[in-house]
N, C-alpha and C. Protein backbone atom coordinates (compact mmCIF):
# COMPACT_ATOMS: atom_id res chain seq x y z
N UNK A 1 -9.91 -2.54 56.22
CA UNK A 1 -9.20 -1.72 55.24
C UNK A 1 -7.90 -1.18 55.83
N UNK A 2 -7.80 -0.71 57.52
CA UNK A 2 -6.37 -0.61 57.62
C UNK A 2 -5.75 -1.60 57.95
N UNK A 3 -5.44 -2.93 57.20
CA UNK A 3 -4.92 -3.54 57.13
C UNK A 3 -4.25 -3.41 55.50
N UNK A 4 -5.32 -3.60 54.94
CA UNK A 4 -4.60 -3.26 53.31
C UNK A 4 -4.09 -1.92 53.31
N UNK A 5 -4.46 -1.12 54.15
CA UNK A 5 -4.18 0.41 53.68
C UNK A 5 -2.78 0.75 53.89
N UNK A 6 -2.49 0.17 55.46
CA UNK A 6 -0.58 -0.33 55.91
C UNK A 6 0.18 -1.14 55.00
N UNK A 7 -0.39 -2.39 54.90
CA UNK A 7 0.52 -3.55 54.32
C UNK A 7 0.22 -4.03 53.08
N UNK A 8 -1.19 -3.67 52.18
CA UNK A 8 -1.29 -4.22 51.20
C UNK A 8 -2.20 -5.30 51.10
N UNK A 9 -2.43 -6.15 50.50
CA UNK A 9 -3.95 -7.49 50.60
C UNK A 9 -3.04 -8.73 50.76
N UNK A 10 -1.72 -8.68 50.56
CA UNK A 10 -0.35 -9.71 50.97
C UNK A 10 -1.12 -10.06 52.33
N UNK A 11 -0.91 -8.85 53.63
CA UNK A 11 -0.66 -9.02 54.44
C UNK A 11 -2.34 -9.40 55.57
N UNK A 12 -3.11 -9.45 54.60
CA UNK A 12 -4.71 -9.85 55.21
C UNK A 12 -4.63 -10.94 55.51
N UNK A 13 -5.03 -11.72 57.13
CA UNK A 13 -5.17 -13.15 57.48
C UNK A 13 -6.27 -12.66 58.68
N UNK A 14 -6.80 -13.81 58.92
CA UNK A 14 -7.74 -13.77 60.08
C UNK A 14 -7.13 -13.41 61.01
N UNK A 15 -6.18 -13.42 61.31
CA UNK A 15 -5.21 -13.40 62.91
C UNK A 15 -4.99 -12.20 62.33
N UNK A 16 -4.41 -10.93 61.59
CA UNK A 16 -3.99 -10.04 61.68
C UNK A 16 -5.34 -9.17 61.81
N UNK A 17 -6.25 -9.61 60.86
CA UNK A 17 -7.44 -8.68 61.39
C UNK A 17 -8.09 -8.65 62.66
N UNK A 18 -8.31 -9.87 63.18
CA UNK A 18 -8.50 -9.88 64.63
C UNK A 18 -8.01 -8.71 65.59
N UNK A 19 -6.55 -9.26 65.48
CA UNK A 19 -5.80 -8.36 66.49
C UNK A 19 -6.10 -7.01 66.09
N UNK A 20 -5.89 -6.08 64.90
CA UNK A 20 -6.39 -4.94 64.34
C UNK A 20 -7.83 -4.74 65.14
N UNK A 21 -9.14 -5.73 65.25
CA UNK A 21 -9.75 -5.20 65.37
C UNK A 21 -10.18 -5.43 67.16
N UNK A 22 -8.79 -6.10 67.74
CA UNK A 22 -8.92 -6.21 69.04
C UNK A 22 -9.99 -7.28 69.55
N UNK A 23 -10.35 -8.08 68.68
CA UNK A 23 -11.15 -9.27 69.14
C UNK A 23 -10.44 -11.09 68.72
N UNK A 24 -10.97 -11.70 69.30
CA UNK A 24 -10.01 -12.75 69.04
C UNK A 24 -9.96 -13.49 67.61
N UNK A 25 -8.92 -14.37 67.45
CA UNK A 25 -9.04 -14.43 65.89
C UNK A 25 -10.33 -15.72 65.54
N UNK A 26 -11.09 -16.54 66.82
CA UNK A 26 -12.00 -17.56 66.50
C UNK A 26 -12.91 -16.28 65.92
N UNK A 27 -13.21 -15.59 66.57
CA UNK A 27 -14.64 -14.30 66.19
C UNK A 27 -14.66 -14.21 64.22
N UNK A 28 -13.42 -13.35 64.35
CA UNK A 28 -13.20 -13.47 62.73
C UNK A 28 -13.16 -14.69 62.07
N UNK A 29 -12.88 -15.29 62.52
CA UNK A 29 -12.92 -16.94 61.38
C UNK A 29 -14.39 -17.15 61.40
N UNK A 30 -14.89 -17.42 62.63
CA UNK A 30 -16.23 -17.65 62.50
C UNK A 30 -17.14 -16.56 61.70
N UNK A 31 -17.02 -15.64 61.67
CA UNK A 31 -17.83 -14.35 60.52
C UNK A 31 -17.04 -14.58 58.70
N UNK A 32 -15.73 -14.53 58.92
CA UNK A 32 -15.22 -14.57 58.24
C UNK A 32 -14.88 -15.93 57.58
N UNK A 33 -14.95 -17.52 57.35
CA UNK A 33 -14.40 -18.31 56.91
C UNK A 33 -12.61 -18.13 56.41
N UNK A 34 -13.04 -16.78 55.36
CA UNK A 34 -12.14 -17.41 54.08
C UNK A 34 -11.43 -15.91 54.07
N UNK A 35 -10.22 -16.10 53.82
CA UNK A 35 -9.50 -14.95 53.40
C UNK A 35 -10.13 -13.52 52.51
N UNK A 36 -10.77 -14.75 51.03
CA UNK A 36 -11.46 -14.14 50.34
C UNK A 36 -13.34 -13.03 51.06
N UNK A 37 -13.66 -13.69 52.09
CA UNK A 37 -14.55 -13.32 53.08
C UNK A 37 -14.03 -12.30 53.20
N UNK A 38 -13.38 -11.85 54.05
CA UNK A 38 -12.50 -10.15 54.20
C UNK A 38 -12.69 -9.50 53.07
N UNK A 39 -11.86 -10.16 52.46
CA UNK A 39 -11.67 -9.26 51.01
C UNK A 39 -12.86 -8.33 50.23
N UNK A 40 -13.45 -9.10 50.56
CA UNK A 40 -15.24 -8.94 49.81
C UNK A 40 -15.82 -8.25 50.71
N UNK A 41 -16.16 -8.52 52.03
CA UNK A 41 -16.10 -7.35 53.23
C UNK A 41 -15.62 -6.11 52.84
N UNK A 42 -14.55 -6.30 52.91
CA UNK A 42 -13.85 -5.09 52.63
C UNK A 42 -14.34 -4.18 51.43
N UNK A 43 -14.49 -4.78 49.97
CA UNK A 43 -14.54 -4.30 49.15
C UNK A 43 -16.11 -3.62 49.09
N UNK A 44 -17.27 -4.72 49.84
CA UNK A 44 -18.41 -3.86 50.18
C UNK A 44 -18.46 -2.74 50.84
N UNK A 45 -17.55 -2.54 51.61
CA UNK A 45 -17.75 -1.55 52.51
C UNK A 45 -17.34 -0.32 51.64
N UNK A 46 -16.50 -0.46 51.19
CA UNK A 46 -15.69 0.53 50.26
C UNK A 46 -16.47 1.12 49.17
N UNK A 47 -17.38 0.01 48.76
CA UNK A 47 -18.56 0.53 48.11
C UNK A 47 -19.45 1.17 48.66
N UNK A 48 -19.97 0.64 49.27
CA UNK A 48 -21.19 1.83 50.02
C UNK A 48 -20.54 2.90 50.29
N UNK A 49 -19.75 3.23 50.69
CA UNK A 49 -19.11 4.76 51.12
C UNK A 49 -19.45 5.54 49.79
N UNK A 50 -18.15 4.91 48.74
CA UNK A 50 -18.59 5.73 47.49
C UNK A 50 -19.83 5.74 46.89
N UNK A 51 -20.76 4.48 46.71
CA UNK A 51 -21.84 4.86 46.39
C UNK A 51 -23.27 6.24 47.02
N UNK A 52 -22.76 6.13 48.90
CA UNK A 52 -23.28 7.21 49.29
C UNK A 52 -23.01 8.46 48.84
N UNK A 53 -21.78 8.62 48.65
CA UNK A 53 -21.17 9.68 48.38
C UNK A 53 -21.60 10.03 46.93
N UNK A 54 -21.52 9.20 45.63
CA UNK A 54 -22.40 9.80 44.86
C UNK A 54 -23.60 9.51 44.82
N UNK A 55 -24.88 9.41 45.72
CA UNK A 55 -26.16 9.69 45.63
C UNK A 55 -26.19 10.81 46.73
N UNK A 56 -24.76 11.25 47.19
CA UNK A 56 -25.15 12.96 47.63
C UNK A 56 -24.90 13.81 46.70
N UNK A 57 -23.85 13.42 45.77
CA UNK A 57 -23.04 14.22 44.80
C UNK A 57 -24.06 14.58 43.20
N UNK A 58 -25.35 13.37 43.15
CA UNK A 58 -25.92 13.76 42.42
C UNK A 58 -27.71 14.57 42.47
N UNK A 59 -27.45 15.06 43.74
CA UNK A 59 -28.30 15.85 44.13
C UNK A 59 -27.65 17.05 43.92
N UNK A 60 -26.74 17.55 44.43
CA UNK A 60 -25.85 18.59 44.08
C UNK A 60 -26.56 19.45 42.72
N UNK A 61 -26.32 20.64 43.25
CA UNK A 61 -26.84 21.74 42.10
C UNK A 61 -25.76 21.86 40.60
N UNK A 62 -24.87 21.09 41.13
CA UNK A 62 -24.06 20.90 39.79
C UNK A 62 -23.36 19.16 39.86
N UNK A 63 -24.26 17.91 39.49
CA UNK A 63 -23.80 17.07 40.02
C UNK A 63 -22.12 16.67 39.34
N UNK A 64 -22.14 17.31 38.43
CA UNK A 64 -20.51 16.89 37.43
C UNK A 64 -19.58 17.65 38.23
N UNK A 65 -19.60 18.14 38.93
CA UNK A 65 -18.59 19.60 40.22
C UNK A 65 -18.14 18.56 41.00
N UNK A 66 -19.68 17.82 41.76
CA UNK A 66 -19.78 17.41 42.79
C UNK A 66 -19.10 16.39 42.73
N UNK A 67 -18.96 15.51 41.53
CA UNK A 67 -18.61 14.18 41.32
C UNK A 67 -16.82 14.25 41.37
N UNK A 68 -16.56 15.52 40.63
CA UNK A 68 -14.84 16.01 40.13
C UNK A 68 -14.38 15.91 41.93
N UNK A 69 -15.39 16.40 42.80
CA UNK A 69 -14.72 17.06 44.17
C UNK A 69 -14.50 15.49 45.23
N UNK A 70 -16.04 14.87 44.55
CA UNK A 70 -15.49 13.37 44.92
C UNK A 70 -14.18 12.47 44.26
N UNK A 71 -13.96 12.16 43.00
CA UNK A 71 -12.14 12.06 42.33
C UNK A 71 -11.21 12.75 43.24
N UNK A 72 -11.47 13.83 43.10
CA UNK A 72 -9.71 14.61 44.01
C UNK A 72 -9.92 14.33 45.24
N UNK A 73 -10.57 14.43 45.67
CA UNK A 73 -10.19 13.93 47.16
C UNK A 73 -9.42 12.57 47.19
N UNK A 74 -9.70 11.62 46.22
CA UNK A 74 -8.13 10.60 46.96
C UNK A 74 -7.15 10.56 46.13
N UNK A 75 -6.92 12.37 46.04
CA UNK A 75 -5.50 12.70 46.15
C UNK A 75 -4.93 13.28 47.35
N UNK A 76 -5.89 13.62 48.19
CA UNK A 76 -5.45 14.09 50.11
C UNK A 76 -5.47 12.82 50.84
N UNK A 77 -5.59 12.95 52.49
CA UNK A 77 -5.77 12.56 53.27
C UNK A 77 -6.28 10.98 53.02
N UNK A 78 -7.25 10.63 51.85
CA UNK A 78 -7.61 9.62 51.95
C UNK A 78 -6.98 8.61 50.76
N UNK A 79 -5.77 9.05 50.52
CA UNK A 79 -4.84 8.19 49.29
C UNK A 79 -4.35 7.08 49.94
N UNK A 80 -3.90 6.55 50.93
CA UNK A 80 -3.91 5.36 51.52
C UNK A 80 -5.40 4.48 51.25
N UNK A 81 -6.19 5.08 51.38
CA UNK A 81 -7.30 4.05 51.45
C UNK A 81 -7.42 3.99 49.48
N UNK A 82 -7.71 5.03 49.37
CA UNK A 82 -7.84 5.03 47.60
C UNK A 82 -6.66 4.10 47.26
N UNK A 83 -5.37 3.40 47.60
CA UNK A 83 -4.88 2.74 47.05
C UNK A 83 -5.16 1.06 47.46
N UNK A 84 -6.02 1.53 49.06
CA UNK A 84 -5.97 -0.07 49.13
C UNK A 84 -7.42 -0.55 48.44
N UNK A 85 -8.61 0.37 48.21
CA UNK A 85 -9.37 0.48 47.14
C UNK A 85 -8.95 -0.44 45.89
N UNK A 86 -8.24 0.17 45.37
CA UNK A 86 -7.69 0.15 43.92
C UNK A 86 -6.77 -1.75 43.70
N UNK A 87 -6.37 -1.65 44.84
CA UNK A 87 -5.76 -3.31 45.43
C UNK A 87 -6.60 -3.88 45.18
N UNK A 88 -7.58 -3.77 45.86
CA UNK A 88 -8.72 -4.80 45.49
C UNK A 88 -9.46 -5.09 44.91
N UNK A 89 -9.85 -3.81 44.01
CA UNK A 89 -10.49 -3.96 42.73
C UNK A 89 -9.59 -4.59 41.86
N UNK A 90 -8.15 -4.59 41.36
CA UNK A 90 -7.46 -4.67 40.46
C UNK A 90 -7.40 -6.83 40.71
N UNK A 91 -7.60 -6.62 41.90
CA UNK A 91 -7.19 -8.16 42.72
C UNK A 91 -8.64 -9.02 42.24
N UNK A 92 -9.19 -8.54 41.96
CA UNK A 92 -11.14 -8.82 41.28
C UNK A 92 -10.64 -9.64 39.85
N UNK A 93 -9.62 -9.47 38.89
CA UNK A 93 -9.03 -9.98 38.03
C UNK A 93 -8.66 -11.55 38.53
N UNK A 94 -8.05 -11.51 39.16
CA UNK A 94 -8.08 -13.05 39.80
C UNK A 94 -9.03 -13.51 40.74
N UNK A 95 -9.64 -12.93 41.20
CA UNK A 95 -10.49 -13.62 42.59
C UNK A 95 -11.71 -13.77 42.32
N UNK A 96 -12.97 -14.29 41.25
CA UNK A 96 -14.06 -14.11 41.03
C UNK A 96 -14.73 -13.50 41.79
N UNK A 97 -14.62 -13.90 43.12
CA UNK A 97 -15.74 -13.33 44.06
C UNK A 97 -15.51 -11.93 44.60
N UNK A 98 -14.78 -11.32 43.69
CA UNK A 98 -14.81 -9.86 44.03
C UNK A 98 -15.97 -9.01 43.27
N UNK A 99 -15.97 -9.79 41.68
CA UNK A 99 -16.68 -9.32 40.82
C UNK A 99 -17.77 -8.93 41.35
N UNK A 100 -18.66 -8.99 41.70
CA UNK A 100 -19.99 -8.30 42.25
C UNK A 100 -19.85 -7.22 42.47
N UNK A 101 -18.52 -7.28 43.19
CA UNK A 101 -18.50 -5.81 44.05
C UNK A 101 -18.08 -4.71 42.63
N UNK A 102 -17.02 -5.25 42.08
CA UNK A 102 -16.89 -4.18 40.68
C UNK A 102 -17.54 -3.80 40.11
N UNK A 103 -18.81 -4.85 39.93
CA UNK A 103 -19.67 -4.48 38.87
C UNK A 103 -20.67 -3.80 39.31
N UNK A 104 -20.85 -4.00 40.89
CA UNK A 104 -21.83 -2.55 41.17
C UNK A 104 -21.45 -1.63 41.25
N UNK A 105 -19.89 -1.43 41.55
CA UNK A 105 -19.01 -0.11 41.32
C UNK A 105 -19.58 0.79 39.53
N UNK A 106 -19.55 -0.19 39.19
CA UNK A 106 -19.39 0.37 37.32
C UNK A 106 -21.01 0.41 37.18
N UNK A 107 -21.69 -0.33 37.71
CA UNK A 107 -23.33 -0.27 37.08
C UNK A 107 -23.75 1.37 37.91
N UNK A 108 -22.77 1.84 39.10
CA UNK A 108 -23.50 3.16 40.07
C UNK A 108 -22.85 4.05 39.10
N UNK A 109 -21.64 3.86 38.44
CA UNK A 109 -21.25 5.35 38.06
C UNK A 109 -22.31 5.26 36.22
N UNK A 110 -22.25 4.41 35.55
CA UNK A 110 -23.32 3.96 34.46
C UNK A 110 -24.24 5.10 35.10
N UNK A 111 -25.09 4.52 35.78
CA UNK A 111 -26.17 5.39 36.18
C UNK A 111 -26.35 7.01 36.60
N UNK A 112 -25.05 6.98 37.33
CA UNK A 112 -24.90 8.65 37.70
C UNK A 112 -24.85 9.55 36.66
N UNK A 113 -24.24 8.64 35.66
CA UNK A 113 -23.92 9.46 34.59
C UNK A 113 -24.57 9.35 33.26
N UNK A 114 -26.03 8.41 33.45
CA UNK A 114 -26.51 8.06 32.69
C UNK A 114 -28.03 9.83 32.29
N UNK A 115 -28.28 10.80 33.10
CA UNK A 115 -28.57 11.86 33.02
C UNK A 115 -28.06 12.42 32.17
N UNK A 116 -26.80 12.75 32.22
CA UNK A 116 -26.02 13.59 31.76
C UNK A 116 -25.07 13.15 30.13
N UNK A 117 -25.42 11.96 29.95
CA UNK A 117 -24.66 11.44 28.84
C UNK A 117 -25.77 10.16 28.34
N UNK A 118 -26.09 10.38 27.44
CA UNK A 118 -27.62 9.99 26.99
C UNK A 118 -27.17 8.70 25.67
N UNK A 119 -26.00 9.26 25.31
CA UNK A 119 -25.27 8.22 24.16
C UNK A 119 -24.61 6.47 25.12
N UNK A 120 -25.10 5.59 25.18
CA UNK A 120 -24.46 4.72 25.77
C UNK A 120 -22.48 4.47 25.84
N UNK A 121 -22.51 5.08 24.40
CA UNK A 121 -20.97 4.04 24.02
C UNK A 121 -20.30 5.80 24.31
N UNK A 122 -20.99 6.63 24.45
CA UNK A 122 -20.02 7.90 25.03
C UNK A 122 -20.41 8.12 26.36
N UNK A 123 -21.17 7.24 27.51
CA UNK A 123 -21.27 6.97 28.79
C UNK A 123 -20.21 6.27 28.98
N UNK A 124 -19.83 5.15 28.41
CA UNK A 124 -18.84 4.36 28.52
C UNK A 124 -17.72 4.61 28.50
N UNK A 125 -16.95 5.69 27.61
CA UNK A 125 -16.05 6.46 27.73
C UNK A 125 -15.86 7.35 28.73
N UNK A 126 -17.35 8.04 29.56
CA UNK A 126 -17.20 8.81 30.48
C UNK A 126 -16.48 8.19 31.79
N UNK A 127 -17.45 6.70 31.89
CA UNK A 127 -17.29 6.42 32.64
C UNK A 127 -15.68 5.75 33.21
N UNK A 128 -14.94 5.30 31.66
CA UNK A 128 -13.37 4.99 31.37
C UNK A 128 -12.99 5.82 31.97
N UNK A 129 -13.44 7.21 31.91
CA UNK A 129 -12.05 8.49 32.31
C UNK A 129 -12.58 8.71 33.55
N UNK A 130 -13.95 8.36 34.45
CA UNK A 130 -13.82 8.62 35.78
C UNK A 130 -12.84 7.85 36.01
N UNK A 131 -12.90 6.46 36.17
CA UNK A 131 -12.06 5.69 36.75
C UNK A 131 -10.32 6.23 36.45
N UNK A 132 -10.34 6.69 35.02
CA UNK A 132 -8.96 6.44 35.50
C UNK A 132 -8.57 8.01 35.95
N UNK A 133 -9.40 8.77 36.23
CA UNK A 133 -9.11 9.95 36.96
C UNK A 133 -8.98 9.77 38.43
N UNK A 134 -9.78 8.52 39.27
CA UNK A 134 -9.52 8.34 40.18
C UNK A 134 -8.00 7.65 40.33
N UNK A 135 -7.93 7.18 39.68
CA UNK A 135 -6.58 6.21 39.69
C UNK A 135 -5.43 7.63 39.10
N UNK A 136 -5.62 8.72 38.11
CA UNK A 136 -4.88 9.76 38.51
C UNK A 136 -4.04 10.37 39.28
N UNK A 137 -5.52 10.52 40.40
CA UNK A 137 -5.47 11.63 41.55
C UNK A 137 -4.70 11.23 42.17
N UNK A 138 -4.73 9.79 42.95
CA UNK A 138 -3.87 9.09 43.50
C UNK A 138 -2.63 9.00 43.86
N UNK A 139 -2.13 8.78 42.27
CA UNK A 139 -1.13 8.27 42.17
C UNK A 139 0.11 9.82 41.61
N UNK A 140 -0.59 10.84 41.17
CA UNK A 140 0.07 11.50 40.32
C UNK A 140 0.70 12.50 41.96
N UNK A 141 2.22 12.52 41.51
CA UNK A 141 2.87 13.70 42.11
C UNK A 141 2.10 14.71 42.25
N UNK A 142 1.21 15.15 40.95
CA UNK A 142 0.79 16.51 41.21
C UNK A 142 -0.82 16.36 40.71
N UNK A 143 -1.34 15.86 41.80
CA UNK A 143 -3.05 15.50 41.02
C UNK A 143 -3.51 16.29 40.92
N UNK A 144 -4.78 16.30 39.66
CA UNK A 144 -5.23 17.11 39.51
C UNK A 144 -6.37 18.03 40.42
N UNK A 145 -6.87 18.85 40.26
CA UNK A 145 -7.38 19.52 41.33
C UNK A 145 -9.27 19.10 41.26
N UNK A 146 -9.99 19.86 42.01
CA UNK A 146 -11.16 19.34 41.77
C UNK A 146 -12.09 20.20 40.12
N UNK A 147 -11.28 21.54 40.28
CA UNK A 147 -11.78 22.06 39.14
C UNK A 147 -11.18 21.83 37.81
N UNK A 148 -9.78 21.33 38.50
CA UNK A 148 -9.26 20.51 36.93
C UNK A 148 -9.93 19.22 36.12
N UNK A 149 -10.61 18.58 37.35
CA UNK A 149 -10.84 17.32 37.31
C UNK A 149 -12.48 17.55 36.36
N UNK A 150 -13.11 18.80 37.09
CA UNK A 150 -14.66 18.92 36.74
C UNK A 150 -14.23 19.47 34.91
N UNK A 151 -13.23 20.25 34.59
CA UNK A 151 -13.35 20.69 33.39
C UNK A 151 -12.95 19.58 32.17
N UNK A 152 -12.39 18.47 32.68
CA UNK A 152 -11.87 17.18 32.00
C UNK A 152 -13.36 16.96 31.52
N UNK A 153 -14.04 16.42 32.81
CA UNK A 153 -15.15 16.08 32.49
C UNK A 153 -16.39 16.34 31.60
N UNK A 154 -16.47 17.97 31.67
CA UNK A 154 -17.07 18.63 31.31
C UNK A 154 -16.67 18.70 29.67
N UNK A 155 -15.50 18.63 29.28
CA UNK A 155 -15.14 18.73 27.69
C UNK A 155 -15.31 17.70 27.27
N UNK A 156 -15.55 16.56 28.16
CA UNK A 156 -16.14 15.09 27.82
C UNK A 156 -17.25 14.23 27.46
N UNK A 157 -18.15 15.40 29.04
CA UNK A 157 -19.50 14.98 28.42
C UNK A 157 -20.12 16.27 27.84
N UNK A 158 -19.29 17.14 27.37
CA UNK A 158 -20.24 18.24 26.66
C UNK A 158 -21.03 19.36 27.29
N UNK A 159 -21.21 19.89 28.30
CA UNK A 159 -21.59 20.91 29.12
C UNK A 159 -20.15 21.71 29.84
């Protein structure tokens, strides 16, 4: 990921990740085959993080808080990665073999939010405005905050 997170998914090759990861570039080819190999690497990894993060967030004594505090955060420190995130999901449009990884992205938040929003086709909307609240936070000069983010939500799904 700090490879996309510097240069973008342009700049991903076996030889650049190697050196990044200080081992030689046969190591990575051999784990890695295919460009697309990384990519998908990558994009797993990126998943499990967030998916950990909300099966802590929905233990939480207020899991819709918890979830807003997970969104704003990649508007700090971790907006480099939230964009090379967003690279590669968007890059899932052309690359089939990303799809897996999206769709367990979208089947974890479905579920997180499947408690709290009981109507399918107004889960589906919930789940529209997480995403593009993450893609928000990001990107906006002035993102929104975590309690801005929780009260969006909250007039959304109704609590």
């Amino acid at each position: 990921m700090r490879v996309i997170e510097r240069a973008g998914v342009a700049a991903v090759s076996q030889r650049v990740v190697a050196q990044e990861a200080g081992v030689p570039a046969s190591a990575v080819t051999y784990y890695f085959p295919a460009i697309d190999d990384l990519l998908v690497a990558a994009l797993a990894d990126c998943n499990d993080d967030h998916l950990r993060r909300l099966d802590e967030s929905a233990r939480a004594p207020d899991p819709i808080a918890a979830l807003a505090r997970v969104i704003a955060e990649s508007s700090d420190a971790r907006r480099a990665h939230a964009a090379a995130e967003y690279e590669l999901f968007l890059l899932a449009g052309h690359r089939p073999e990303l799809e897996p990884e999206v769709d367990r992205w979208t089947t974890a938040v479905d579920a997180y939010l499947a408690p709290h929003v009981t109507d399918p086709v107004r889960r589906a909307a919930v789940a529209a405005a997480v995403d593009g609240l993450f893609l928000r936070c990001f990107v906006a000069t002035d993102p929104p905050s975590a309690d801005e983010v929780r009260a969006l939500l909250a007039s959304i799904i109704g609590c």
